[in-house]
Protein backbone atom coordinates (compact mmCIF):
# COMPACT_ATOMS: atom_id res chain seq x y z
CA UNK A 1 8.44 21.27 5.83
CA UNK A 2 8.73 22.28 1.96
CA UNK A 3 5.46 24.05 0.20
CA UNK A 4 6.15 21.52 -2.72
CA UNK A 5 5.01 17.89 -2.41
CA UNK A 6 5.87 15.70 -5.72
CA UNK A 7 3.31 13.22 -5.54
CA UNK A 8 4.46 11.29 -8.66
CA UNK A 9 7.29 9.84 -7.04
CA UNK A 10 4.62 7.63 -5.26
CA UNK A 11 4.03 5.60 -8.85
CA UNK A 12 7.24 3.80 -8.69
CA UNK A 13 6.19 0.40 -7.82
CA UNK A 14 9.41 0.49 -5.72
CA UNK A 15 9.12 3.52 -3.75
CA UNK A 16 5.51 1.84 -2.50
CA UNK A 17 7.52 -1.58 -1.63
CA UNK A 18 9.76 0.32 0.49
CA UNK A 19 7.25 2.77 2.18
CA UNK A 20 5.22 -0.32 2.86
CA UNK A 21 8.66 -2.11 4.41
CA UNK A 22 10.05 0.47 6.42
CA UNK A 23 6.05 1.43 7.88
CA UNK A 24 5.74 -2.50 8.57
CA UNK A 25 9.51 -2.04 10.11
CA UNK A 26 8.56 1.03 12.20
CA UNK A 27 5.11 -0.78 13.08
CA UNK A 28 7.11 -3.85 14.77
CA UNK A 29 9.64 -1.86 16.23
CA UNK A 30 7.90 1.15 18.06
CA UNK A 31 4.09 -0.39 17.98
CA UNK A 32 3.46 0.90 21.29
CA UNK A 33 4.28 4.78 20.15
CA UNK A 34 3.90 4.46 16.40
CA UNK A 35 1.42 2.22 14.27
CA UNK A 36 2.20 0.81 10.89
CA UNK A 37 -0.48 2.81 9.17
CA UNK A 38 0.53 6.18 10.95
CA UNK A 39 4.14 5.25 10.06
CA UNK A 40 2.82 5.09 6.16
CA UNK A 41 1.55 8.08 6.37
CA UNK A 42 4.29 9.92 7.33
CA UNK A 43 6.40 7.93 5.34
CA UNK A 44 4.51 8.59 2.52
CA UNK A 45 4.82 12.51 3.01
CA UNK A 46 8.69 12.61 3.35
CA UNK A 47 9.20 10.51 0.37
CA UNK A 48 6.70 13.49 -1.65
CA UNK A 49 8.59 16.22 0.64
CA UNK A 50 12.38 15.06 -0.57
CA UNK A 51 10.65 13.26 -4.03
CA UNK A 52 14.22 14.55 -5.83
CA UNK A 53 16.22 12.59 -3.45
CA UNK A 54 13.58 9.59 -3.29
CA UNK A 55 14.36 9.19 -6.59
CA UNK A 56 18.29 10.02 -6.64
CA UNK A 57 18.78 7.02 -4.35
CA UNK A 58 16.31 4.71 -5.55
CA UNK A 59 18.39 5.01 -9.14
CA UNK A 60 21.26 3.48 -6.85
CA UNK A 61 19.16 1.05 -5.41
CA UNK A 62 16.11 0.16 -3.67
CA UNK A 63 18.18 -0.60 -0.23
CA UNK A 64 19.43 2.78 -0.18
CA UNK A 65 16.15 4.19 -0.45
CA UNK A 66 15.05 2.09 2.34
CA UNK A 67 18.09 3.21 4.74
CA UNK A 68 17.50 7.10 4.08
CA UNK A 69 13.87 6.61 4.86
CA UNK A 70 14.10 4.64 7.87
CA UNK A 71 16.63 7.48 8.56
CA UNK A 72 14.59 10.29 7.80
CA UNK A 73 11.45 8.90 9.70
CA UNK A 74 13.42 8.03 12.56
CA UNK A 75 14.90 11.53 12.82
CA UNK A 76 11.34 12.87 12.39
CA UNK A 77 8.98 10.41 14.55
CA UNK A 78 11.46 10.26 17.58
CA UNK A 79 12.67 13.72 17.51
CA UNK A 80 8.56 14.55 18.13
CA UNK A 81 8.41 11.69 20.81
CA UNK A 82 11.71 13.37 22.78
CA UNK A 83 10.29 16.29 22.89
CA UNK A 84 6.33 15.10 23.71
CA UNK A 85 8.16 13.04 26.28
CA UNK A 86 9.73 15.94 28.45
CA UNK A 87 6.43 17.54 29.03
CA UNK A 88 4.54 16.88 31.78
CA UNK A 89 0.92 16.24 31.52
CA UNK A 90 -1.40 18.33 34.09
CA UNK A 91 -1.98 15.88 36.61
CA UNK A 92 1.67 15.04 37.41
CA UNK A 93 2.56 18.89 37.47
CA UNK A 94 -0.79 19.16 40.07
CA UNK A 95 0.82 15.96 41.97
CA UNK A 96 4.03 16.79 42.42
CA UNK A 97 2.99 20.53 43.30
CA UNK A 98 0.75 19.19 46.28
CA UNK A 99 4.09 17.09 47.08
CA UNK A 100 5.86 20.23 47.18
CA UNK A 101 8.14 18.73 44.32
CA UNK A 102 7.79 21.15 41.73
């Protein structure tokens, strides 16, 4: 992640329509492994993270802006989940070694 946040980008009235969208989007979709307000949050922090490109595609239009961040928090949220997912927690290692299947 970048040092430099620009927070400013998050007064756009339209920047906060699509953060709230896409979290609401990401809520539905992935409820069980992401909630709406976590998927704010990190919404919220990209948008500050890449503010110059928030801002390059909102000037094009609000539904670009909306594609690149479900995008860009898709890429980010499920990337983490992947890799979260291939680890094993401590009682199925402890299982599967008393099964002789590790």
């Amino acid at each position: 992640m970048s040092d430099a946040f620009d927070w400013t980008v998050l007064d756009e009235p339209q920047v906060q329509q699509v953060i709230n969208v896409v979290a609401g989007k990401f809520g539905m979709d992935y409820g069980l492994a992401l909630e709406a307000a976590d998927a704010r949050q990190e919404a919220t922090l990209i948008v500050a993270e890449k503010a110059a490109e928030a801002r390059e595609l909102l000037a094009k239009g609000a539904g670009l802006l909306h594609r690149w961040l479900c995008q860009q928090l898709r890429n980010r949220w499920l990337t983490e989940l992947r890799h979260q997912s291939r680890h094993l927690s401590y009682e199925v290692a402890l299982n599967g070694a008393e099964r002789g299947l590790l």
